[in-house]
PDB file of N, CA and C in Angstrom:
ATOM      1  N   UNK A   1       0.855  -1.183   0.000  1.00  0.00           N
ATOM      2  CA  UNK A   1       0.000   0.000   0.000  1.00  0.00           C
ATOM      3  C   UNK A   1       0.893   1.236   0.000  1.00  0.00           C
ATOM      4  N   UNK A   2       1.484   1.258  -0.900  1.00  0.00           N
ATOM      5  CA  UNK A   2       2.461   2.652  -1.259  1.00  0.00           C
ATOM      6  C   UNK A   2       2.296   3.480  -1.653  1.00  0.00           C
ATOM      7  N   UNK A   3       0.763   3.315  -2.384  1.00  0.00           N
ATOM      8  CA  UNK A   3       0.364   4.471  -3.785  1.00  0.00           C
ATOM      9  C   UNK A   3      -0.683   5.051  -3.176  1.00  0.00           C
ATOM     10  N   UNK A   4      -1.138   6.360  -4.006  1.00  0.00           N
ATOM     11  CA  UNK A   4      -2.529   6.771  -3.792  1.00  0.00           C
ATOM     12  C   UNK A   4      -3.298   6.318  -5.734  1.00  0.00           C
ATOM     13  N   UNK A   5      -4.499   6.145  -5.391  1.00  0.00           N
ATOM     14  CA  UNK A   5      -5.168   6.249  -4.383  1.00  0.00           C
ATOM     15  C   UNK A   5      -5.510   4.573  -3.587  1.00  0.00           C
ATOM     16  N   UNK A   6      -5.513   4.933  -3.060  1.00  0.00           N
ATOM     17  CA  UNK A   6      -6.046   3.436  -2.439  1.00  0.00           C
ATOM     18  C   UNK A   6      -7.594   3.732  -1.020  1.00  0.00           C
ATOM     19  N   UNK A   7      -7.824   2.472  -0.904  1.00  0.00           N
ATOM     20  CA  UNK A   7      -9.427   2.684  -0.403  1.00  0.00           C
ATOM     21  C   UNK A   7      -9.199   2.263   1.479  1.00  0.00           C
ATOM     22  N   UNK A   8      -9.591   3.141   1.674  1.00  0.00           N
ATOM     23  CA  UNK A   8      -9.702   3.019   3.531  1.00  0.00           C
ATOM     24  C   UNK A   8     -11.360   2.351   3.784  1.00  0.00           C
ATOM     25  N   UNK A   9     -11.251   2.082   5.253  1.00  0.00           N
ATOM     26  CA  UNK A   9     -12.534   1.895   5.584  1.00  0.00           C
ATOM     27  C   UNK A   9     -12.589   3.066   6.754  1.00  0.00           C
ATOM     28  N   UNK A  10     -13.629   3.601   7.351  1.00  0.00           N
ATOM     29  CA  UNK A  10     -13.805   4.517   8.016  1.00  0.00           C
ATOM     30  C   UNK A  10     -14.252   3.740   9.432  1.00  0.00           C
ATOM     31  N   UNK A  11     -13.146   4.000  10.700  1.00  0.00           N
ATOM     32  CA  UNK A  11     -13.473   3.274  11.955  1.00  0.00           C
ATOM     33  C   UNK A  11     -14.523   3.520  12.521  1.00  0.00           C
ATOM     34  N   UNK A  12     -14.497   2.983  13.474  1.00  0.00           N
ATOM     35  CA  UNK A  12     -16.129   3.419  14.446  1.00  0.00           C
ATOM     36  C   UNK A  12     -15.830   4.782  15.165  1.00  0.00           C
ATOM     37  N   UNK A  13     -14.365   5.448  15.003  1.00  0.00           N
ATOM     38  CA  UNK A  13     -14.417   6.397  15.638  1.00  0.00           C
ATOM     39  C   UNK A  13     -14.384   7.715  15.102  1.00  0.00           C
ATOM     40  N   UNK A  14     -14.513   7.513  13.955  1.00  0.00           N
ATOM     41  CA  UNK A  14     -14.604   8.095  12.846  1.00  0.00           C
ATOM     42  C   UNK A  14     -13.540   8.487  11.683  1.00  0.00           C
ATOM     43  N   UNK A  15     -12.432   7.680  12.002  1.00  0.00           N
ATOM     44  CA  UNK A  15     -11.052   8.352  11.670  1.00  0.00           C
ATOM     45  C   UNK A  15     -10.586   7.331  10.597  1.00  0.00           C
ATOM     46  N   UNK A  16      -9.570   8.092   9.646  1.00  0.00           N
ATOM     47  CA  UNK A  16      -8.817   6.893   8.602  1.00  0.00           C
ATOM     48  C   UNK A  16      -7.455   6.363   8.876  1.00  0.00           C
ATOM     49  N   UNK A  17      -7.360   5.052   8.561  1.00  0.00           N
ATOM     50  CA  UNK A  17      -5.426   5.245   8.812  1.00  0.00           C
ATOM     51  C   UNK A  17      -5.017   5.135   7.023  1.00  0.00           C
ATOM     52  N   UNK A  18      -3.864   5.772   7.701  1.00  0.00           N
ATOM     53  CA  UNK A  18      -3.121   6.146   6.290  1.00  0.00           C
ATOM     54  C   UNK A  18      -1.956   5.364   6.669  1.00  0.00           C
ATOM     55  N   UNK A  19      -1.841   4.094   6.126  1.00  0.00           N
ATOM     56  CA  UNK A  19      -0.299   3.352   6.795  1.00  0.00           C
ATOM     57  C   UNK A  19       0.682   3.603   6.431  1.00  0.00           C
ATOM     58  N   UNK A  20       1.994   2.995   7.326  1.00  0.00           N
ATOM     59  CA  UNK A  20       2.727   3.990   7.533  1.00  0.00           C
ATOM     60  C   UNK A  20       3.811   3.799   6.123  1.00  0.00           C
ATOM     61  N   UNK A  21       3.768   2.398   5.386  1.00  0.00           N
ATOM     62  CA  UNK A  21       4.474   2.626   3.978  1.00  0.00           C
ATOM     63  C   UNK A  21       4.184   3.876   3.373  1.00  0.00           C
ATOM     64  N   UNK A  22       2.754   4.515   3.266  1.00  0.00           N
ATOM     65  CA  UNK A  22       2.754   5.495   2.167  1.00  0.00           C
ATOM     66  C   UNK A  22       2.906   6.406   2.970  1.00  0.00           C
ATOM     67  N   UNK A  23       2.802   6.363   3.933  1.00  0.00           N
ATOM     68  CA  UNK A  23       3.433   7.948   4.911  1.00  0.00           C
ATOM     69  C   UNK A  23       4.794   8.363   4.819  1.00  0.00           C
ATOM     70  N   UNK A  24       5.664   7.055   4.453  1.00  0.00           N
ATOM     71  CA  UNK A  24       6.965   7.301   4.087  1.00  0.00           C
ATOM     72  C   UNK A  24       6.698   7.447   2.575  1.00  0.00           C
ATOM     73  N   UNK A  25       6.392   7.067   1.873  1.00  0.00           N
ATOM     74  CA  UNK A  25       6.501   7.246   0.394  1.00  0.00           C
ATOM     75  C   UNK A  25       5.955   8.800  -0.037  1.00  0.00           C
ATOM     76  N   UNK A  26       5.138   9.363   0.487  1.00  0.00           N
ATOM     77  CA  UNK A  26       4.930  10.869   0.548  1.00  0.00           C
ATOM     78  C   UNK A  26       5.163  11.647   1.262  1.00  0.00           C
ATOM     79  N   UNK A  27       6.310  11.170   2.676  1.00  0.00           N
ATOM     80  CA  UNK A  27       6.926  11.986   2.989  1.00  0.00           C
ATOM     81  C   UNK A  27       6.385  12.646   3.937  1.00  0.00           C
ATOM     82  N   UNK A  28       5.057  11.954   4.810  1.00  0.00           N
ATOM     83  CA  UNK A  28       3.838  13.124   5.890  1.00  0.00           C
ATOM     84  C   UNK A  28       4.836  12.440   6.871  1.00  0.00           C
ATOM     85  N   UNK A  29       5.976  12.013   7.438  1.00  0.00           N
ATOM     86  CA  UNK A  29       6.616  11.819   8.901  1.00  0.00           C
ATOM     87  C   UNK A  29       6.658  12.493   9.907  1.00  0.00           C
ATOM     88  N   UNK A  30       6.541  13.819   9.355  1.00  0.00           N
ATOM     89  CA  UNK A  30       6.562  15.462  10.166  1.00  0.00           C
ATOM     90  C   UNK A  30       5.357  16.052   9.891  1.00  0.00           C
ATOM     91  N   UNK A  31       4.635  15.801   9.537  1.00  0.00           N
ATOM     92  CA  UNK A  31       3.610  16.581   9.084  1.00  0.00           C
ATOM     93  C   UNK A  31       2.864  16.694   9.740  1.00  0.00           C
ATOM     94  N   UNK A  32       2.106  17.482  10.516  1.00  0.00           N
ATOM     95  CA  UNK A  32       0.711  17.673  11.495  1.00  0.00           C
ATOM     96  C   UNK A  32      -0.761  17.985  10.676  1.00  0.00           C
ATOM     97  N   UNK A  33      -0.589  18.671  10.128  1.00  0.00           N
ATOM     98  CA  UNK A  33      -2.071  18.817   9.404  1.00  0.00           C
ATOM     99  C   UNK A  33      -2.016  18.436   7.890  1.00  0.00           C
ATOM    100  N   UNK A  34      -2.840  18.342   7.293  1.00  0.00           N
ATOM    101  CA  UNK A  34      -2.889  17.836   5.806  1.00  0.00           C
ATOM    102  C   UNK A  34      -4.282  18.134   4.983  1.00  0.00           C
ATOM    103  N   UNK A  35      -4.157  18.504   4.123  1.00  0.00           N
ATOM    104  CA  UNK A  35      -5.099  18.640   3.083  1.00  0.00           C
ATOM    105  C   UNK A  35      -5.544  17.485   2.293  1.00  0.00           C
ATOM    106  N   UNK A  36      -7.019  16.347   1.958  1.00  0.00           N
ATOM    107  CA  UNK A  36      -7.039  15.484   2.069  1.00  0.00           C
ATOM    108  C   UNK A  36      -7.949  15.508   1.086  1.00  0.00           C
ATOM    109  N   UNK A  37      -7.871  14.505  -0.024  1.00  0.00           N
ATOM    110  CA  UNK A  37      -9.467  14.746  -0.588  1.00  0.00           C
ATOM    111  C   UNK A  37      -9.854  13.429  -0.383  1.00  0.00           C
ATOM    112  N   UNK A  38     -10.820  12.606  -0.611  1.00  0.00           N
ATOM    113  CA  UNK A  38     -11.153  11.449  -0.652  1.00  0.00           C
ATOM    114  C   UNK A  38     -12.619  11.335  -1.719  1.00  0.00           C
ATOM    115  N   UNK A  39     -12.994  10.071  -1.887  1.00  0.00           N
ATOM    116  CA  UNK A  39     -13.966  10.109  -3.016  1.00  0.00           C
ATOM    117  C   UNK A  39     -14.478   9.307  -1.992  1.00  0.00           C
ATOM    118  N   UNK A  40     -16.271   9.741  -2.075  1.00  0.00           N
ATOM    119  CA  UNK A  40     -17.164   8.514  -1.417  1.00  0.00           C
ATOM    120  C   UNK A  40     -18.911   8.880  -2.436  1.00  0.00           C
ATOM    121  N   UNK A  41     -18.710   7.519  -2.747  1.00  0.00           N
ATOM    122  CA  UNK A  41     -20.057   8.022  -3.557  1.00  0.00           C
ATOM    123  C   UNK A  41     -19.872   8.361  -4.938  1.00  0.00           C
ATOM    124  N   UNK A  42     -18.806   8.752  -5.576  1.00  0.00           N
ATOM    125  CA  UNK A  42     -18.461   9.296  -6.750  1.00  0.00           C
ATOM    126  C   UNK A  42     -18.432  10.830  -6.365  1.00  0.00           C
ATOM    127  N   UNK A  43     -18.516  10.939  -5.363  1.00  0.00           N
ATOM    128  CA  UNK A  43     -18.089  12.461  -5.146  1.00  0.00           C
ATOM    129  C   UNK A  43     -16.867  12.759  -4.329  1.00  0.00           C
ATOM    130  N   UNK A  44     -15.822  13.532  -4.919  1.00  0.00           N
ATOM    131  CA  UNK A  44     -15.004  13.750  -4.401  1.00  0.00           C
ATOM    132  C   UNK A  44     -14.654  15.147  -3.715  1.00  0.00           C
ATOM    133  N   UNK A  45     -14.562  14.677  -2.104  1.00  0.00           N
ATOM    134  CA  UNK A  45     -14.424  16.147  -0.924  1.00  0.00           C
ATOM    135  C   UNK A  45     -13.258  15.805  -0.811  1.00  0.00           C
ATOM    136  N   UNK A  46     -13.047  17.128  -0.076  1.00  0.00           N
ATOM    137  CA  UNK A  46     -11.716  17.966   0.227  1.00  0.00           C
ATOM    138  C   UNK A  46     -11.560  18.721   1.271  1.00  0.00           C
ATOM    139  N   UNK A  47     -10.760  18.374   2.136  1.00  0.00           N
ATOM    140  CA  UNK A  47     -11.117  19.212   3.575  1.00  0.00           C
ATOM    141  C   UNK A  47      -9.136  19.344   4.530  1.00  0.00           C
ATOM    142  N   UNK A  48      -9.710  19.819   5.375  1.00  0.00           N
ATOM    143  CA  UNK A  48      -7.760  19.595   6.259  1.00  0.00           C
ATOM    144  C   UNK A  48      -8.354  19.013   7.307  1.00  0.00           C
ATOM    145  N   UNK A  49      -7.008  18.325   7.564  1.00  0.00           N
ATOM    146  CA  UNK A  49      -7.320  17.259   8.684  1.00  0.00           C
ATOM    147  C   UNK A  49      -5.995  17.308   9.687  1.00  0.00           C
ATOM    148  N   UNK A  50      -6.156  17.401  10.608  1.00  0.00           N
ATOM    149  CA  UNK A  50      -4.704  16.706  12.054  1.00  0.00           C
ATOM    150  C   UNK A  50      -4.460  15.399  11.542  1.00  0.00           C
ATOM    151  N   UNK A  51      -3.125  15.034  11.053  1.00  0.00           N
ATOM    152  CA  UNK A  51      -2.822  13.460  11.290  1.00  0.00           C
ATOM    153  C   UNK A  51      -2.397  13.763  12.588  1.00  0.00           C
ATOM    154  N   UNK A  52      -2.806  12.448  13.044  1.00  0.00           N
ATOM    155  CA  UNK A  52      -2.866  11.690  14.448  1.00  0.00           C
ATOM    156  C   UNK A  52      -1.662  10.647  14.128  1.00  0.00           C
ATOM    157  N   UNK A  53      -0.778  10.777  15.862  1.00  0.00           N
ATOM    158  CA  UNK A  53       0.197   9.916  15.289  1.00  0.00           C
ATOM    159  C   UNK A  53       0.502   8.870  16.254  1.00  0.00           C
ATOM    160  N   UNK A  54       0.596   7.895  16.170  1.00  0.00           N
ATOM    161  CA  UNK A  54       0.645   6.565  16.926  1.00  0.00           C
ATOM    162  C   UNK A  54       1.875   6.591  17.406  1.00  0.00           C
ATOM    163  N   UNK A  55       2.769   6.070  18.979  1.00  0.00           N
ATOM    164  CA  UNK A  55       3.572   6.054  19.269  1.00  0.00           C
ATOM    165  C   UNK A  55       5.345   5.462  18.862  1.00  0.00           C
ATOM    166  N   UNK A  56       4.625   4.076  18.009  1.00  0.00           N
ATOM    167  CA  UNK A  56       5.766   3.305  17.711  1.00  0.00           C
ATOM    168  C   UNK A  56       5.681   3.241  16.074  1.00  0.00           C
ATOM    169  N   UNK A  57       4.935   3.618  15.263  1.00  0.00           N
ATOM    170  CA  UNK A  57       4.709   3.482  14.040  1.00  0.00           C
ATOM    171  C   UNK A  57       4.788   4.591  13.354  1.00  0.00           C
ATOM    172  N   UNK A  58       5.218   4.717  11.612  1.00  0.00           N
ATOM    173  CA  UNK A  58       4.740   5.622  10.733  1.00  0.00           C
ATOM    174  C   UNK A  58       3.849   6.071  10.974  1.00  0.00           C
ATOM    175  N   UNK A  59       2.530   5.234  10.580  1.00  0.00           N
ATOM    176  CA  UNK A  59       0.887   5.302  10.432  1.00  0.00           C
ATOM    177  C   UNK A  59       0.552   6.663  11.140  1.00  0.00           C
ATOM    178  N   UNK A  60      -0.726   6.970  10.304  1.00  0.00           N
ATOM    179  CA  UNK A  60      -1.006   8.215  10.765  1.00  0.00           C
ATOM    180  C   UNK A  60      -2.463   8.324  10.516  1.00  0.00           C
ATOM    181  N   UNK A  61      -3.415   8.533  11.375  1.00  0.00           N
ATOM    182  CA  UNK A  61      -4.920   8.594  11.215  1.00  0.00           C
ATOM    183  C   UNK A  61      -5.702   9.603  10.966  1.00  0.00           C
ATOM    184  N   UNK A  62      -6.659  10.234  10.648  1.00  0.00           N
ATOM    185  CA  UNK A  62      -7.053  10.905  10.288  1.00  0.00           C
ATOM    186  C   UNK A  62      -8.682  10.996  10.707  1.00  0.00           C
ATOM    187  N   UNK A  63      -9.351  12.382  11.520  1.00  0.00           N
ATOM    188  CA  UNK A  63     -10.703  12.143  11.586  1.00  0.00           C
ATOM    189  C   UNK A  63     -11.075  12.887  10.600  1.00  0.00           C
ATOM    190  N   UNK A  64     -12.550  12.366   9.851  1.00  0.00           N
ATOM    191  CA  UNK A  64     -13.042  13.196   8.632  1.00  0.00           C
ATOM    192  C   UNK A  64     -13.968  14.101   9.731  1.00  0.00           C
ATOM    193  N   UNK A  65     -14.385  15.277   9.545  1.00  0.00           N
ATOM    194  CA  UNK A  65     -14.946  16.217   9.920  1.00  0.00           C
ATOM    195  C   UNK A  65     -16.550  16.177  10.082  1.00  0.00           C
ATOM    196  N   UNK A  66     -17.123  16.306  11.192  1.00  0.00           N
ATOM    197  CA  UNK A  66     -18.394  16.107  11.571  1.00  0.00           C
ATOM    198  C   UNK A  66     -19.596  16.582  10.625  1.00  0.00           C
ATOM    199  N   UNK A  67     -19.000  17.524   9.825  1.00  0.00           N
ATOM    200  CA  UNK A  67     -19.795  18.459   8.976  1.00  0.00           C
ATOM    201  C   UNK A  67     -19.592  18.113   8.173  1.00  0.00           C
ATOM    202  N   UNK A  68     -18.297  17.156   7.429  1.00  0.00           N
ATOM    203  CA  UNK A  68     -18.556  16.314   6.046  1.00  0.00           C
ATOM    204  C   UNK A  68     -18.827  15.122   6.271  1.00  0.00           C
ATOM    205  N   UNK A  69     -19.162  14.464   7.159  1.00  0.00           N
ATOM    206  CA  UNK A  69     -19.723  13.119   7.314  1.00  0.00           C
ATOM    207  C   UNK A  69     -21.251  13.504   7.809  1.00  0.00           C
ATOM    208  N   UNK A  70     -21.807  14.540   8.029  1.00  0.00           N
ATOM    209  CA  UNK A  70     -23.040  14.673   7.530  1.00  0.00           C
ATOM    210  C   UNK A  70     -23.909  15.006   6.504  1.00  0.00           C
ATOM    211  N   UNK A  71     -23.007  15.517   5.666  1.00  0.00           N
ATOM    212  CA  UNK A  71     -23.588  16.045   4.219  1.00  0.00           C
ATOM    213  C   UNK A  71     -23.489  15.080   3.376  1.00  0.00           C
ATOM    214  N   UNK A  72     -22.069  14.132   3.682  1.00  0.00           N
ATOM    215  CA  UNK A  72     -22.435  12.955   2.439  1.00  0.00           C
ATOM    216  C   UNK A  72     -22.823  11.746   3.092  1.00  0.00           C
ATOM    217  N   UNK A  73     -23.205  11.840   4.611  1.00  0.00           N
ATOM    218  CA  UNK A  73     -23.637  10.625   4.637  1.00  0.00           C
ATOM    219  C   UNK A  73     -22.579   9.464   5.260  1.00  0.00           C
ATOM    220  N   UNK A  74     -21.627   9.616   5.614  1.00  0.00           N
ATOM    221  CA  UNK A  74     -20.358   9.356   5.603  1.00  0.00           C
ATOM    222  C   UNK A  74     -20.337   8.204   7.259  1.00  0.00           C
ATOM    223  N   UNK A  75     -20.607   7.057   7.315  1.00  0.00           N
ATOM    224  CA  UNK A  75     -20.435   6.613   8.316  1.00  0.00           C
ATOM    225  C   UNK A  75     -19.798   5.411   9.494  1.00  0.00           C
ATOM    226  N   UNK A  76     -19.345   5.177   9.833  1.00  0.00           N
ATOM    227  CA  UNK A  76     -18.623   3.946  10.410  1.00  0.00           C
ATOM    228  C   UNK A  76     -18.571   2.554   9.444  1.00  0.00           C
ATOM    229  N   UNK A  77     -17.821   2.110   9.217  1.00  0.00           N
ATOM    230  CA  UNK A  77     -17.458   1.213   8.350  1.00  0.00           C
ATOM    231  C   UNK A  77     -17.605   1.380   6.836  1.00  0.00           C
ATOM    232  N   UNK A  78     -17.948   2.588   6.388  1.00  0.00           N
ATOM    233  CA  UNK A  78     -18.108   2.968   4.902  1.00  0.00           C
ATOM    234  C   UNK A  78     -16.628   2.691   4.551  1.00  0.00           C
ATOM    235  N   UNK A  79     -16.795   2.321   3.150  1.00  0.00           N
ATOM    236  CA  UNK A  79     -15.298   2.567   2.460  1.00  0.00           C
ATOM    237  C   UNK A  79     -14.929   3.912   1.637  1.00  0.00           C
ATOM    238  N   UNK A  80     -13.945   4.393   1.780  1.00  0.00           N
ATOM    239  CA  UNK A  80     -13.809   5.647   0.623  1.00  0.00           C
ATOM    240  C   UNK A  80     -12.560   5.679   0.126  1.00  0.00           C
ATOM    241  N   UNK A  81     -12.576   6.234  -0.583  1.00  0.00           N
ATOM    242  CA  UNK A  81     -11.084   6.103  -1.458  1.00  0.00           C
ATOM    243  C   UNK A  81     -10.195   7.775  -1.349  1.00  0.00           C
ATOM    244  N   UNK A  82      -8.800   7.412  -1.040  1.00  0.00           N
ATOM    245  CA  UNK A  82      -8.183   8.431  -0.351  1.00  0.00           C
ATOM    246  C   UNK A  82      -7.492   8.675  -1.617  1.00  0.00           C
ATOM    247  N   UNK A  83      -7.341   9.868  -2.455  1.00  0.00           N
ATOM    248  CA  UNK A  83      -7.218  10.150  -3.753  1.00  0.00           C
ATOM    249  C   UNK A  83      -5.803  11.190  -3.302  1.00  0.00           C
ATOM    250  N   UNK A  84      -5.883  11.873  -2.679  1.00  0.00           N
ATOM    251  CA  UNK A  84      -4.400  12.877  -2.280  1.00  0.00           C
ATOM    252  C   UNK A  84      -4.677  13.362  -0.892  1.00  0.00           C
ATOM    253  N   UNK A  85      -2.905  13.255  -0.796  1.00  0.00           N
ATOM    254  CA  UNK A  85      -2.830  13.927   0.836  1.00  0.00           C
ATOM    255  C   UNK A  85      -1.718  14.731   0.749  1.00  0.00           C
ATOM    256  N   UNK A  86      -1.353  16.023   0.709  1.00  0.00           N
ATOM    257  CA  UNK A  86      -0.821  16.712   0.624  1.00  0.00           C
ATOM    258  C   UNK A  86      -0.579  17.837   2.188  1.00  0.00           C
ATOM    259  N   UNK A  87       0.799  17.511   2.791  1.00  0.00           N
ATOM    260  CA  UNK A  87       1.130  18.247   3.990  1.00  0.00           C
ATOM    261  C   UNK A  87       0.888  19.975   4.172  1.00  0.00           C
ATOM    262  N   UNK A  88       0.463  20.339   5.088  1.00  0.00           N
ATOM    263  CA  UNK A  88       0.248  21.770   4.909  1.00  0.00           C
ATOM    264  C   UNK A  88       1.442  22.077   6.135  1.00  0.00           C
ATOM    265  N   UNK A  89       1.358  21.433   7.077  1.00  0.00           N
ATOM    266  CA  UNK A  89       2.629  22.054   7.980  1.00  0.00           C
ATOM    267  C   UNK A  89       3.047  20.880   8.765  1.00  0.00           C
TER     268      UNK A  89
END
Protein backbone atom coordinates (compact mmCIF):
# COMPACT_ATOMS: atom_id res chain seq x y z
CA UNK A 1 0.00 0.00 0.00
CA UNK A 2 2.46 2.65 -1.26
CA UNK A 3 0.36 4.47 -3.79
CA UNK A 4 -2.53 6.77 -3.79
CA UNK A 5 -5.17 6.25 -4.38
CA UNK A 6 -6.05 3.44 -2.44
CA UNK A 7 -9.43 2.68 -0.40
CA UNK A 8 -9.70 3.02 3.53
CA UNK A 9 -12.53 1.90 5.58
CA UNK A 10 -13.81 4.52 8.02
CA UNK A 11 -13.47 3.27 11.95
CA UNK A 12 -16.13 3.42 14.45
CA UNK A 13 -14.42 6.40 15.64
CA UNK A 14 -14.60 8.09 12.85
CA UNK A 15 -11.05 8.35 11.67
CA UNK A 16 -8.82 6.89 8.60
CA UNK A 17 -5.43 5.25 8.81
CA UNK A 18 -3.12 6.15 6.29
CA UNK A 19 -0.30 3.35 6.79
CA UNK A 20 2.73 3.99 7.53
CA UNK A 21 4.47 2.63 3.98
CA UNK A 22 2.75 5.50 2.17
CA UNK A 23 3.43 7.95 4.91
CA UNK A 24 6.97 7.30 4.09
CA UNK A 25 6.50 7.25 0.39
CA UNK A 26 4.93 10.87 0.55
CA UNK A 27 6.93 11.99 2.99
CA UNK A 28 3.84 13.12 5.89
CA UNK A 29 6.62 11.82 8.90
CA UNK A 30 6.56 15.46 10.17
CA UNK A 31 3.61 16.58 9.08
CA UNK A 32 0.71 17.67 11.49
CA UNK A 33 -2.07 18.82 9.40
CA UNK A 34 -2.89 17.84 5.81
CA UNK A 35 -5.10 18.64 3.08
CA UNK A 36 -7.04 15.48 2.07
CA UNK A 37 -9.47 14.75 -0.59
CA UNK A 38 -11.15 11.45 -0.65
CA UNK A 39 -13.97 10.11 -3.02
CA UNK A 40 -17.16 8.51 -1.42
CA UNK A 41 -20.06 8.02 -3.56
CA UNK A 42 -18.46 9.30 -6.75
CA UNK A 43 -18.09 12.46 -5.15
CA UNK A 44 -15.00 13.75 -4.40
CA UNK A 45 -14.42 16.15 -0.92
CA UNK A 46 -11.72 17.97 0.23
CA UNK A 47 -11.12 19.21 3.57
CA UNK A 48 -7.76 19.60 6.26
CA UNK A 49 -7.32 17.26 8.68
CA UNK A 50 -4.70 16.71 12.05
CA UNK A 51 -2.82 13.46 11.29
CA UNK A 52 -2.87 11.69 14.45
CA UNK A 53 0.20 9.92 15.29
CA UNK A 54 0.65 6.57 16.93
CA UNK A 55 3.57 6.05 19.27
CA UNK A 56 5.77 3.30 17.71
CA UNK A 57 4.71 3.48 14.04
CA UNK A 58 4.74 5.62 10.73
CA UNK A 59 0.89 5.30 10.43
CA UNK A 60 -1.01 8.22 10.77
CA UNK A 61 -4.92 8.59 11.22
CA UNK A 62 -7.05 10.91 10.29
CA UNK A 63 -10.70 12.14 11.59
CA UNK A 64 -13.04 13.20 8.63
CA UNK A 65 -14.95 16.22 9.92
CA UNK A 66 -18.39 16.11 11.57
CA UNK A 67 -19.80 18.46 8.98
CA UNK A 68 -18.56 16.31 6.05
CA UNK A 69 -19.72 13.12 7.31
CA UNK A 70 -23.04 14.67 7.53
CA UNK A 71 -23.59 16.05 4.22
CA UNK A 72 -22.44 12.96 2.44
CA UNK A 73 -23.64 10.62 4.64
CA UNK A 74 -20.36 9.36 5.60
CA UNK A 75 -20.43 6.61 8.32
CA UNK A 76 -18.62 3.95 10.41
CA UNK A 77 -17.46 1.21 8.35
CA UNK A 78 -18.11 2.97 4.90
CA UNK A 79 -15.30 2.57 2.46
CA UNK A 80 -13.81 5.65 0.62
CA UNK A 81 -11.08 6.10 -1.46
CA UNK A 82 -8.18 8.43 -0.35
CA UNK A 83 -7.22 10.15 -3.75
CA UNK A 84 -4.40 12.88 -2.28
CA UNK A 85 -2.83 13.93 0.84
CA UNK A 86 -0.82 16.71 0.62
CA UNK A 87 1.13 18.25 3.99
CA UNK A 88 0.25 21.77 4.91
CA UNK A 89 2.63 22.05 7.98
Amino acid sequence: MGALPYVAEVYINNQVLIPAELVRTLGLQNARIACIMLEYKSVDITFNAELLKTRHTDSRQFTIPKSIRDKYGITPGAKVKVKKIEAIR
